[in-house]
PDB file of N, CA and C in Angstrom:
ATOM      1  N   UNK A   1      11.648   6.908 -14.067  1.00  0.00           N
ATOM      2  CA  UNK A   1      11.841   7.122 -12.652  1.00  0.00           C
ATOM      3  C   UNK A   1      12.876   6.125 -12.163  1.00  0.00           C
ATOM      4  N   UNK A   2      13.835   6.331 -11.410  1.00  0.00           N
ATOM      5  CA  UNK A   2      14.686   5.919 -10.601  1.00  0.00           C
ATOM      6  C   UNK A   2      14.789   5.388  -9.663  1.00  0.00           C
ATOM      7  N   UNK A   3      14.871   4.144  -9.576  1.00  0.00           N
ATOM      8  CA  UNK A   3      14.779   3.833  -7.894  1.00  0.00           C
ATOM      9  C   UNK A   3      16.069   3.421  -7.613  1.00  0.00           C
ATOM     10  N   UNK A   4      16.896   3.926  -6.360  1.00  0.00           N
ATOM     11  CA  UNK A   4      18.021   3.789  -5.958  1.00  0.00           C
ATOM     12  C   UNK A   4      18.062   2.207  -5.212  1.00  0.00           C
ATOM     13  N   UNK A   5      19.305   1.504  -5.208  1.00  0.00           N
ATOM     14  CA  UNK A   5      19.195   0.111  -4.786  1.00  0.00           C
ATOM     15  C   UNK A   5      19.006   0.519  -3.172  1.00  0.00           C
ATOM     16  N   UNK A   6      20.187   1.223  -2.624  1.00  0.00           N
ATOM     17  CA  UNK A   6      19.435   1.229  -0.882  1.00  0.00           C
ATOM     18  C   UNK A   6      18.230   1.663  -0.716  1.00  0.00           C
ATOM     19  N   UNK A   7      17.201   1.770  -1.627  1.00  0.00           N
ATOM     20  CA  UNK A   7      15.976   1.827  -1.200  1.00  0.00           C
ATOM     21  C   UNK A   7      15.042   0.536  -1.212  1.00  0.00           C
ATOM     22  N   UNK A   8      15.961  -0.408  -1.828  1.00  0.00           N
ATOM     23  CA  UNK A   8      15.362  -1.722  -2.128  1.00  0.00           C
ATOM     24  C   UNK A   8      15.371  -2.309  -0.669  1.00  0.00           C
ATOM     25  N   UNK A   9      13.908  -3.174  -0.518  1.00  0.00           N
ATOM     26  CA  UNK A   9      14.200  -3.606   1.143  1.00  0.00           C
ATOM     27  C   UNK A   9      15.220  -5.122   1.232  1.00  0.00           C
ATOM     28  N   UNK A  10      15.332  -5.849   2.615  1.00  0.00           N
ATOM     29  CA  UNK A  10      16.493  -6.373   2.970  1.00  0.00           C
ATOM     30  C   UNK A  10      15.537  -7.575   2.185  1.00  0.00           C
ATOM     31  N   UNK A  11      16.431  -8.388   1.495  1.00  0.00           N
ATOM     32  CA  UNK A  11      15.972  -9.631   0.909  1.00  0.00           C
ATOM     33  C   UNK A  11      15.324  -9.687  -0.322  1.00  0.00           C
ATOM     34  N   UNK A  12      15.325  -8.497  -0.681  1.00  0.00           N
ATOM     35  CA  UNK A  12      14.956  -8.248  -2.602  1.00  0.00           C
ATOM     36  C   UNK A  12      16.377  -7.843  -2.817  1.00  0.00           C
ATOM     37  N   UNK A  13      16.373  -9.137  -3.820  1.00  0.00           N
ATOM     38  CA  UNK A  13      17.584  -9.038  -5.062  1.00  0.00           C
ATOM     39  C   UNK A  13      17.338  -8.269  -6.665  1.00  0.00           C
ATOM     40  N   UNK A  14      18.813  -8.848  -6.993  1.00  0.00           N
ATOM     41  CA  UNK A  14      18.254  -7.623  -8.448  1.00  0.00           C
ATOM     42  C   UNK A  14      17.253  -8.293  -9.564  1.00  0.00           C
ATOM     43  N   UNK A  15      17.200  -9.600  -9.217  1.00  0.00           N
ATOM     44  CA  UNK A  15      16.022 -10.626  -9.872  1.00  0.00           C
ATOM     45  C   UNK A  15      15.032 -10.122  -9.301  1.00  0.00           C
ATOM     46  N   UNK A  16      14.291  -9.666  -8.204  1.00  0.00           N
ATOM     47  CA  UNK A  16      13.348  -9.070  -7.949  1.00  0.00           C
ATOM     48  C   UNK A  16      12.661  -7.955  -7.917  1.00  0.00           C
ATOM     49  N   UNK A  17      13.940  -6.771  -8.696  1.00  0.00           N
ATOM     50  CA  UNK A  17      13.537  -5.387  -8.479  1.00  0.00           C
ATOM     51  C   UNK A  17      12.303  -4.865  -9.497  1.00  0.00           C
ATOM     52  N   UNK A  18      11.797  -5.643 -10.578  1.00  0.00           N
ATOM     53  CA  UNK A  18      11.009  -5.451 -11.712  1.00  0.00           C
ATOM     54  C   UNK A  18       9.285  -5.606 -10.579  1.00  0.00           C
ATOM     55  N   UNK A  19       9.288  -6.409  -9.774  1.00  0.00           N
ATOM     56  CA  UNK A  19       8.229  -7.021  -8.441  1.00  0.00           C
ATOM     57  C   UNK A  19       8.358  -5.771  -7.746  1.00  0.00           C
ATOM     58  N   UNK A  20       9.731  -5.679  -7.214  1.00  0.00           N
ATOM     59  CA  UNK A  20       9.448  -4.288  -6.186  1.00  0.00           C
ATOM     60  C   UNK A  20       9.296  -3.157  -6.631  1.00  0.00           C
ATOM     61  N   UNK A  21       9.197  -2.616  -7.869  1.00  0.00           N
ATOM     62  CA  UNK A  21       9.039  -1.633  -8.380  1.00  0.00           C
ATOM     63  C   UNK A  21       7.375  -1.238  -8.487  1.00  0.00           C
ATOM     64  N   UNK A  22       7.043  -2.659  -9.101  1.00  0.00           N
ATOM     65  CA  UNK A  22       6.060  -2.343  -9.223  1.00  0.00           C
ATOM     66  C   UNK A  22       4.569  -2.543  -7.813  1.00  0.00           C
ATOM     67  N   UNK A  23       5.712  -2.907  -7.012  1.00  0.00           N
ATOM     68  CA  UNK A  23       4.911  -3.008  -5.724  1.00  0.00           C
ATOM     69  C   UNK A  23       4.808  -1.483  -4.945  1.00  0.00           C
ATOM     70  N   UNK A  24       6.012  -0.677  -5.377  1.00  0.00           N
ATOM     71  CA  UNK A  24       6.375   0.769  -4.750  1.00  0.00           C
ATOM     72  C   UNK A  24       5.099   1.817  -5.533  1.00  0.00           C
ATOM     73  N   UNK A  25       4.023   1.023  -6.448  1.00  0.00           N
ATOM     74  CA  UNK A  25       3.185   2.428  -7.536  1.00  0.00           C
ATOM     75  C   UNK A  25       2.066   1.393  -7.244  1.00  0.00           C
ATOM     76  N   UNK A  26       1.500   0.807  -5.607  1.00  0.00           N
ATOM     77  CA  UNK A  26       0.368   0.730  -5.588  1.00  0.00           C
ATOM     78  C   UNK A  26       0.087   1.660  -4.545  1.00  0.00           C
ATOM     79  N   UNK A  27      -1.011   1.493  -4.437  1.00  0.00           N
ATOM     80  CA  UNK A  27      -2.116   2.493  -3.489  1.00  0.00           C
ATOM     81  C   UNK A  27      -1.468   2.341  -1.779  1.00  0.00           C
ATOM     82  N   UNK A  28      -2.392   0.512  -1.332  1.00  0.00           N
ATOM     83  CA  UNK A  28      -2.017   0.337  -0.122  1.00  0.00           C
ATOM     84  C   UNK A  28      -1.017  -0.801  -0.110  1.00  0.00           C
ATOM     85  N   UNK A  29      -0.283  -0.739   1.078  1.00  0.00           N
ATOM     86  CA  UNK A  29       0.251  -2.318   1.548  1.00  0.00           C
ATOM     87  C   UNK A  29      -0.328  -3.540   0.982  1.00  0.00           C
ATOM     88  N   UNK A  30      -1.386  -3.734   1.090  1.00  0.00           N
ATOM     89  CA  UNK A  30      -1.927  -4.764   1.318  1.00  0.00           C
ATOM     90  C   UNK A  30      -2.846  -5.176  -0.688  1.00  0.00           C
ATOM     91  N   UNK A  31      -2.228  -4.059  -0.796  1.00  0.00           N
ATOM     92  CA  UNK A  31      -2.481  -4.337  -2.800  1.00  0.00           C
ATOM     93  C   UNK A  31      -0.972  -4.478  -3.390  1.00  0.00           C
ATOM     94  N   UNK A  32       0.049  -4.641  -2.352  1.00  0.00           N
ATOM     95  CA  UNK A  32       1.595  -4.325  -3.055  1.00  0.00           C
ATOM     96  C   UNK A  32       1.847  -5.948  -2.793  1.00  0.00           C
ATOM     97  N   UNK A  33       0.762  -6.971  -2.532  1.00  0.00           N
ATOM     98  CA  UNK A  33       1.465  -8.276  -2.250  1.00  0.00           C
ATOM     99  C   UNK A  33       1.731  -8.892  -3.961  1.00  0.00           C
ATOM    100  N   UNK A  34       2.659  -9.488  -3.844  1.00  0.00           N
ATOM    101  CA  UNK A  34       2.494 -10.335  -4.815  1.00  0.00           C
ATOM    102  C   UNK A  34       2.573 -12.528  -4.433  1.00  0.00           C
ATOM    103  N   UNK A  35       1.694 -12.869  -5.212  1.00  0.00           N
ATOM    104  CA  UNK A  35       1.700 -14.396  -5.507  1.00  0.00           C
ATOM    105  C   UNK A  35       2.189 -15.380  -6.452  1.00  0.00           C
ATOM    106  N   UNK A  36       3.137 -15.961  -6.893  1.00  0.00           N
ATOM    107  CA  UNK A  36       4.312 -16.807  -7.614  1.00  0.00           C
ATOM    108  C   UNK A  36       3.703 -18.155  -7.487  1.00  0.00           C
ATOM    109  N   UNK A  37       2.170 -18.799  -8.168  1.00  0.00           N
ATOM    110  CA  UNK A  37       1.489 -19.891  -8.371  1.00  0.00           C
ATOM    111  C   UNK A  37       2.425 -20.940  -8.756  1.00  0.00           C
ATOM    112  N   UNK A  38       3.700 -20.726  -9.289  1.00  0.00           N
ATOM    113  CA  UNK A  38       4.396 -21.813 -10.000  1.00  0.00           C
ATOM    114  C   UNK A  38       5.542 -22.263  -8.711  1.00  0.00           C
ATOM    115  N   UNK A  39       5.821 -20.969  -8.152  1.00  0.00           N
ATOM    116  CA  UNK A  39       6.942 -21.641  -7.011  1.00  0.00           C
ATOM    117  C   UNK A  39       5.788 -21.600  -5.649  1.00  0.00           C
ATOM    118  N   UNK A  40       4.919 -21.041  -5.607  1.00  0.00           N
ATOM    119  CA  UNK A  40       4.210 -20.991  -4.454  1.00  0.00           C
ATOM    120  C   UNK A  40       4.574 -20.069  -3.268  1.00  0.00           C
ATOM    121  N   UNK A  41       4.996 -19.135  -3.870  1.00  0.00           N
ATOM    122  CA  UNK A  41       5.787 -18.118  -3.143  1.00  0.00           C
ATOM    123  C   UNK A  41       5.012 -16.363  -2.918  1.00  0.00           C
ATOM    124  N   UNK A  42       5.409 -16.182  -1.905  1.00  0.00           N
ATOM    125  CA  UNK A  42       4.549 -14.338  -1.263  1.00  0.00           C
ATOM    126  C   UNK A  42       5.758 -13.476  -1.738  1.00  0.00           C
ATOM    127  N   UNK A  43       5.563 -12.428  -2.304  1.00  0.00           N
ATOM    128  CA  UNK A  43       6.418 -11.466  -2.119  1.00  0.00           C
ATOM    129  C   UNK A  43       5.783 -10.235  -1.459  1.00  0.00           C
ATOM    130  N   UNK A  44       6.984  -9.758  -0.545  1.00  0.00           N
ATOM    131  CA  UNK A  44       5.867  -8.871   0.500  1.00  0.00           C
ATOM    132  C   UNK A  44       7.272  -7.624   0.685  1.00  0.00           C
ATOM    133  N   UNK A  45       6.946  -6.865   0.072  1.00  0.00           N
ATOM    134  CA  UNK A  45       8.243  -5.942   0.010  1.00  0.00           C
ATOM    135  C   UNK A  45       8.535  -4.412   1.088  1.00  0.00           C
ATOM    136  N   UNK A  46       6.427  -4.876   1.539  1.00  0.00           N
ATOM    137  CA  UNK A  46       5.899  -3.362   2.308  1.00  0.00           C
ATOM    138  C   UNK A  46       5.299  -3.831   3.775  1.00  0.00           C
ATOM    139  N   UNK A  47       6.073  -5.147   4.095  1.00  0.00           N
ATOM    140  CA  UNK A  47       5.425  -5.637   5.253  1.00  0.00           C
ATOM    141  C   UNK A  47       3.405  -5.264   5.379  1.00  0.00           C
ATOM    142  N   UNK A  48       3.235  -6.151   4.168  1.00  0.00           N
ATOM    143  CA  UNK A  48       1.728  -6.303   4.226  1.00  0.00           C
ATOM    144  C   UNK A  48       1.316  -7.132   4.764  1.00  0.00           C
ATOM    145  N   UNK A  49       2.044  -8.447   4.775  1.00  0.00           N
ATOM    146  CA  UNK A  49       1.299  -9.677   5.641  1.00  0.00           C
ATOM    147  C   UNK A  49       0.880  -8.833   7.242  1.00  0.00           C
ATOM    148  N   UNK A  50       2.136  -8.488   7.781  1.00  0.00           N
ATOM    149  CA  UNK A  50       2.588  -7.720   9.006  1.00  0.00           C
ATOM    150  C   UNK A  50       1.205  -7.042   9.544  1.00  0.00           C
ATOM    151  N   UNK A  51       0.906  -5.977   8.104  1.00  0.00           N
ATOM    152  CA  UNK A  51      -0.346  -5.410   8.296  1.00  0.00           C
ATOM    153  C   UNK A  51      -1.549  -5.784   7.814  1.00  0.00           C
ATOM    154  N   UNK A  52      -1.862  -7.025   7.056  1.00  0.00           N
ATOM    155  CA  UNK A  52      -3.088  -7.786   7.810  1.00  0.00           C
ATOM    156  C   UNK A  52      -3.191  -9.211   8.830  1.00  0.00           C
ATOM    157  N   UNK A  53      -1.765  -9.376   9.565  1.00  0.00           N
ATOM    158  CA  UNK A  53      -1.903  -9.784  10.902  1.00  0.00           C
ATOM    159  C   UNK A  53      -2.628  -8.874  11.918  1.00  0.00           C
ATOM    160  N   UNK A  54      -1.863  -7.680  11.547  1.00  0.00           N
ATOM    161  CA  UNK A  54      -2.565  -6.020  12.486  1.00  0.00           C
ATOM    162  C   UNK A  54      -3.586  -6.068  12.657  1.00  0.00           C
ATOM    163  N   UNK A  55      -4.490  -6.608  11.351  1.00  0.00           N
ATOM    164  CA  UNK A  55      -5.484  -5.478  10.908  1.00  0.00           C
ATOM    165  C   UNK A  55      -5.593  -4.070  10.522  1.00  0.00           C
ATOM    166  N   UNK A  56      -4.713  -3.531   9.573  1.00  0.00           N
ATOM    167  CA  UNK A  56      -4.432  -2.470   9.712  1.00  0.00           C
ATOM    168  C   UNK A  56      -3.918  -2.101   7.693  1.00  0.00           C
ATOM    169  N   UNK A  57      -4.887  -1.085   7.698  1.00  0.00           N
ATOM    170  CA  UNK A  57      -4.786  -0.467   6.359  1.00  0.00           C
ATOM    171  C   UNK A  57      -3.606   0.657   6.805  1.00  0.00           C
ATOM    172  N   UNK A  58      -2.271   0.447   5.274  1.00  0.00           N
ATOM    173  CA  UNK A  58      -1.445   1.600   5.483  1.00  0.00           C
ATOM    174  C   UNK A  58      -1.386   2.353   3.970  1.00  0.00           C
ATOM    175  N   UNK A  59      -0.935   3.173   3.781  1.00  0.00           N
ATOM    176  CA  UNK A  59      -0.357   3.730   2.453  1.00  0.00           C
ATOM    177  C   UNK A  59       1.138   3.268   2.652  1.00  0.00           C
ATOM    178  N   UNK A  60       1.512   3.500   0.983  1.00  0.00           N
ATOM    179  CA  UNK A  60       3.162   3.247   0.914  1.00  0.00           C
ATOM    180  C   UNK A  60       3.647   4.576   1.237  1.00  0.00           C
ATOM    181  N   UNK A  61       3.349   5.789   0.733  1.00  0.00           N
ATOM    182  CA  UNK A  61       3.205   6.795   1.048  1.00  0.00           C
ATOM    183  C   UNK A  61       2.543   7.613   1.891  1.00  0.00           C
ATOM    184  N   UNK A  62       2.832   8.633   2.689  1.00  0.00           N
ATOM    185  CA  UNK A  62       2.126   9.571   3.659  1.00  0.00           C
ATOM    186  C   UNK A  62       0.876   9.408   3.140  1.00  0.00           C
ATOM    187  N   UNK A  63      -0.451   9.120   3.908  1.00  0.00           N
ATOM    188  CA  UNK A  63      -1.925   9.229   2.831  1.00  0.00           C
ATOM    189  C   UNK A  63      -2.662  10.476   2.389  1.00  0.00           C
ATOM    190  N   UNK A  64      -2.263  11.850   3.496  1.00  0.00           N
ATOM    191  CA  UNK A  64      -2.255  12.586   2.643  1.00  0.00           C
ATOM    192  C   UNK A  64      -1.552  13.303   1.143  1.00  0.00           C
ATOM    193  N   UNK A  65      -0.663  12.881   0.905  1.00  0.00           N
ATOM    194  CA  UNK A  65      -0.363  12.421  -0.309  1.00  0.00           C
ATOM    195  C   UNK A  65      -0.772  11.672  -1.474  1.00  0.00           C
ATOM    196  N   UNK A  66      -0.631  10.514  -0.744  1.00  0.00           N
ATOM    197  CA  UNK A  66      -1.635   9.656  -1.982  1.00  0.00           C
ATOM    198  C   UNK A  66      -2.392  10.132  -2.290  1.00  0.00           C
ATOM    199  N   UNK A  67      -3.983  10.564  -1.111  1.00  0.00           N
ATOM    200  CA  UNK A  67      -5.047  11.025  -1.244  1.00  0.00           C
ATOM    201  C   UNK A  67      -5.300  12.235  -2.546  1.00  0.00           C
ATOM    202  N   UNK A  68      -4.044  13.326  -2.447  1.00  0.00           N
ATOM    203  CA  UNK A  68      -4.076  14.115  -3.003  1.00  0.00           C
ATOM    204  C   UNK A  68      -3.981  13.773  -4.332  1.00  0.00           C
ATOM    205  N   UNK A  69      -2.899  13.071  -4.511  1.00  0.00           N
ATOM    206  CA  UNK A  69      -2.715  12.371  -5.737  1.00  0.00           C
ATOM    207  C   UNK A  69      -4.010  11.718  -6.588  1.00  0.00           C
ATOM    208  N   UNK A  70      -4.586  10.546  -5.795  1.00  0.00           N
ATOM    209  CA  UNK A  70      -5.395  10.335  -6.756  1.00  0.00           C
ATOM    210  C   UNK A  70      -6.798  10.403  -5.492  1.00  0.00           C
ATOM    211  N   UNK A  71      -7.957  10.882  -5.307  1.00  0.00           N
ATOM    212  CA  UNK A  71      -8.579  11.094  -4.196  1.00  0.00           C
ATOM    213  C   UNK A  71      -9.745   9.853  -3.731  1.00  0.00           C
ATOM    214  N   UNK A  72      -9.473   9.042  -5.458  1.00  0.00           N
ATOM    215  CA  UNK A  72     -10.496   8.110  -5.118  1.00  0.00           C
ATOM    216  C   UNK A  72      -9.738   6.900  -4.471  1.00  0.00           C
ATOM    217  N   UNK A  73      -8.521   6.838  -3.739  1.00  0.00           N
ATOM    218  CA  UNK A  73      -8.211   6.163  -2.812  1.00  0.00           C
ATOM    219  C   UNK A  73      -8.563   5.793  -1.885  1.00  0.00           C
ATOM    220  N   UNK A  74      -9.519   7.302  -1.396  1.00  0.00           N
ATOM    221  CA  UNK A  74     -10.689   7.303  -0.019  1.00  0.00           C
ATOM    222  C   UNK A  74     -11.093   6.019  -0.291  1.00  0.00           C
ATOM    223  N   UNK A  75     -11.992   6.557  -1.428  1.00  0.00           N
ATOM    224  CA  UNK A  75     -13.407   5.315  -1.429  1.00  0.00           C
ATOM    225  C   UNK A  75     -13.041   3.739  -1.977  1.00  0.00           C
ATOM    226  N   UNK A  76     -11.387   3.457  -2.420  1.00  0.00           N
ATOM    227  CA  UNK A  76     -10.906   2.417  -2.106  1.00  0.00           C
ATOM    228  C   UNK A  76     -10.495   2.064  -0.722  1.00  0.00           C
ATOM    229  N   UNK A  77      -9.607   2.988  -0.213  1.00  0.00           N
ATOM    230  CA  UNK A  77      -9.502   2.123   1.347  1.00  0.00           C
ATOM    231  C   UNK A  77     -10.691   1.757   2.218  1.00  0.00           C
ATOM    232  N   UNK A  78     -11.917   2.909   1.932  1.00  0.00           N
ATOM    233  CA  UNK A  78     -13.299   2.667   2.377  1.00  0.00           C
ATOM    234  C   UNK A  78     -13.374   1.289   2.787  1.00  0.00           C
ATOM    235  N   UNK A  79     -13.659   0.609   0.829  1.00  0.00           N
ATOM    236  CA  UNK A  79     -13.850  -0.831   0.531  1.00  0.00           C
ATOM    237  C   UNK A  79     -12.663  -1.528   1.168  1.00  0.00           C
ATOM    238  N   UNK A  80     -11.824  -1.689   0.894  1.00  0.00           N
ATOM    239  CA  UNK A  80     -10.984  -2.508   1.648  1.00  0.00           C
ATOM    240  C   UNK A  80     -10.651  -2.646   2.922  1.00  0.00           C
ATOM    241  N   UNK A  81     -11.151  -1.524   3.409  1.00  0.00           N
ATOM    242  CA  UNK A  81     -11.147  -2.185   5.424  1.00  0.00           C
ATOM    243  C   UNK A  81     -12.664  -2.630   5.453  1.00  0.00           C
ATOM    244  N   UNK A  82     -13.265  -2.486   4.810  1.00  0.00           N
ATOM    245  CA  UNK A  82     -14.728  -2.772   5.138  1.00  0.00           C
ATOM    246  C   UNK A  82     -14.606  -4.310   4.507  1.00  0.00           C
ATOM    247  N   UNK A  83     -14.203  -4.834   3.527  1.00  0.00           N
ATOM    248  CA  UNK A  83     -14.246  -6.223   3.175  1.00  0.00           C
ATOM    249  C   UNK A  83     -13.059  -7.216   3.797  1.00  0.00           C
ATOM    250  N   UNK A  84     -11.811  -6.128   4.456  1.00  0.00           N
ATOM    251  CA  UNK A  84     -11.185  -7.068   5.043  1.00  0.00           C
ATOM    252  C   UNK A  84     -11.341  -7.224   6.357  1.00  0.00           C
ATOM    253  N   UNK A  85     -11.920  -6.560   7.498  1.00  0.00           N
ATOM    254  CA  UNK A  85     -12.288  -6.223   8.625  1.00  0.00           C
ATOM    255  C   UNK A  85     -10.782  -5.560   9.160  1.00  0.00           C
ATOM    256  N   UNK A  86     -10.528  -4.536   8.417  1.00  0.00           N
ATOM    257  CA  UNK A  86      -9.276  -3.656   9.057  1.00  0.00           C
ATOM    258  C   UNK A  86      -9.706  -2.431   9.287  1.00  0.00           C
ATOM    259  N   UNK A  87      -8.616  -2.047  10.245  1.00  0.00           N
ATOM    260  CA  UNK A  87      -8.683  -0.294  10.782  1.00  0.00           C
ATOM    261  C   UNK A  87      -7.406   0.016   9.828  1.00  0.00           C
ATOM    262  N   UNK A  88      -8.160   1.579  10.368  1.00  0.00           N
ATOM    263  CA  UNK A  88      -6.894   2.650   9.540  1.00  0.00           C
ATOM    264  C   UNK A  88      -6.201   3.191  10.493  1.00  0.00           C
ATOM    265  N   UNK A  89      -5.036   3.136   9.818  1.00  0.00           N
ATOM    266  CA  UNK A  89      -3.699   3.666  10.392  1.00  0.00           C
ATOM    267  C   UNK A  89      -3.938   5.045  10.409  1.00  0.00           C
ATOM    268  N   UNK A  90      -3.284   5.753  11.668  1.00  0.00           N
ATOM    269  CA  UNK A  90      -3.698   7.353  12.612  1.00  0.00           C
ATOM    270  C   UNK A  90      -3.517   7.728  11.260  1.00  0.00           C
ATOM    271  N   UNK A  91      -2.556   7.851  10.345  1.00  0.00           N
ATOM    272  CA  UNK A  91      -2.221   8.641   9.530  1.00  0.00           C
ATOM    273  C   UNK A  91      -3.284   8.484   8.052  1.00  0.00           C
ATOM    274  N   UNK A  92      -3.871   7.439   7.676  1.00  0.00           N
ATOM    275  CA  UNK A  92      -4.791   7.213   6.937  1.00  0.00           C
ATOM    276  C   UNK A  92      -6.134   8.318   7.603  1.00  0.00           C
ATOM    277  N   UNK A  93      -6.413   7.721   8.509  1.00  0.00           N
ATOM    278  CA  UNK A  93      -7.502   8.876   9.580  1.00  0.00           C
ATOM    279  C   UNK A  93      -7.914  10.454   9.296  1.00  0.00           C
ATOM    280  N   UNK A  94      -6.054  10.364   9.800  1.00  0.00           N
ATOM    281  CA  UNK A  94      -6.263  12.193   9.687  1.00  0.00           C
ATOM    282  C   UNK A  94      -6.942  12.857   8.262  1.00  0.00           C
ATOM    283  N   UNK A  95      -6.244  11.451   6.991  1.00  0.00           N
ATOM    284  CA  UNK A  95      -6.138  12.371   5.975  1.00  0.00           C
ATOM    285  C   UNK A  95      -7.284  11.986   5.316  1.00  0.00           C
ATOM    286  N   UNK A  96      -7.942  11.035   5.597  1.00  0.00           N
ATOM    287  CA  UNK A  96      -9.544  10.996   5.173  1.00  0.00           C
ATOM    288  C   UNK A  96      -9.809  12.274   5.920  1.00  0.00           C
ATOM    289  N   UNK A  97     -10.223  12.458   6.929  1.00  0.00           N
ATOM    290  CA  UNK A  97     -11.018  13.430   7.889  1.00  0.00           C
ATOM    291  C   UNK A  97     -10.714  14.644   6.948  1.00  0.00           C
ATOM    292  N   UNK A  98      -9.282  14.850   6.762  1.00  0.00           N
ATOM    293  CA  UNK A  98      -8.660  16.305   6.050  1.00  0.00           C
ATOM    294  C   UNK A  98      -9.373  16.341   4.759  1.00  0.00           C
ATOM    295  N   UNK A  99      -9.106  15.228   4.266  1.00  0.00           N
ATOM    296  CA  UNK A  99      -9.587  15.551   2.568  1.00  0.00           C
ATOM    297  C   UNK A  99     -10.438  14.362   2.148  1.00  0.00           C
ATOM    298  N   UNK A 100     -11.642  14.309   3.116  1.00  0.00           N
ATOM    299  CA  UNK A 100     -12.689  13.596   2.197  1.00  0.00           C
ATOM    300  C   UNK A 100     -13.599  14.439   1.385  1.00  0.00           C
ATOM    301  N   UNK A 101     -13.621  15.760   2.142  1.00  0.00           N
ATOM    302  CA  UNK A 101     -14.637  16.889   0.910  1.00  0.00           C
ATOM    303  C   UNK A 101     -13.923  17.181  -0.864  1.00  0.00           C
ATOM    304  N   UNK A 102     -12.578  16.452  -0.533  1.00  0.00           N
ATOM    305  CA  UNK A 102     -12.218  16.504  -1.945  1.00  0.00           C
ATOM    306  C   UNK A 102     -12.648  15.166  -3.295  1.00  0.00           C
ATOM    307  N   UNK A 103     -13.707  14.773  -2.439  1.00  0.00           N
ATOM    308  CA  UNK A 103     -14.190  13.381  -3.087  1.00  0.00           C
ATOM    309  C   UNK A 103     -15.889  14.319  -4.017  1.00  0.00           C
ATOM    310  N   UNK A 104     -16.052  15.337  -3.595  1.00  0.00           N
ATOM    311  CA  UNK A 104     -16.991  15.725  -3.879  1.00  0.00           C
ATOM    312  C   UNK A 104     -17.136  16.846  -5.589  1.00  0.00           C
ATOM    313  N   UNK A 105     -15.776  16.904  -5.710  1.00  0.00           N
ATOM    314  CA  UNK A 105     -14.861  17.765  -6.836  1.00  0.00           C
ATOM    315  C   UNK A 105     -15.255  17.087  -7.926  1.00  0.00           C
TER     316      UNK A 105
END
């Protein structure tokens, strides 16, 4: 798979694209952070800090999408606004509401 450089966000270099790549094939924001123990450094490529200043669970992708993709995302974002004390984004909402009976498959 391909990722084009103008899709890379402002302040990831090409030393960092191996981080942002693999930050672009998680679930939510807020699982795409990464931590650098040796320099002491955040990499935040999906404005996750942003969204747990919010409080606020997002997908990287539309969530009905994700959802579709893999469905047990539900019952991860479930857990993760419930252990981080976050809400879901309108668009997370809809697509639980739409396709939580697909958790039952």
């Amino acid at each position: 798979e391909r990722f084009l450089q103008s899709q890379m966000p402002k302040g990831c270099d090409k030393s960092d694209l191996k981080l942002w790549k693999n930050s672009m094939h998680r679930d939510f924001t807020v699982n795409s952070l990464f931590f650098d123990p040796v320099n002491f450094k955040i990499y935040d490529y999906n404005n996750a800090m942003k969204d747990l200043l919010d409080l606020k669970l997002r997908t990287l992708v539309p969530a009905h999408l994700s959802f579709t993709e893999d469905c047990a995302r539900i019952l991860r974002g479930l857990r993760i606004a419930a252990r981080l004390g976050l809400s879901f984004s309108k668009d997370i909402e809809a697509a639980i509401h739409r396709q939580a009976s697909s958790l039952l498959n």
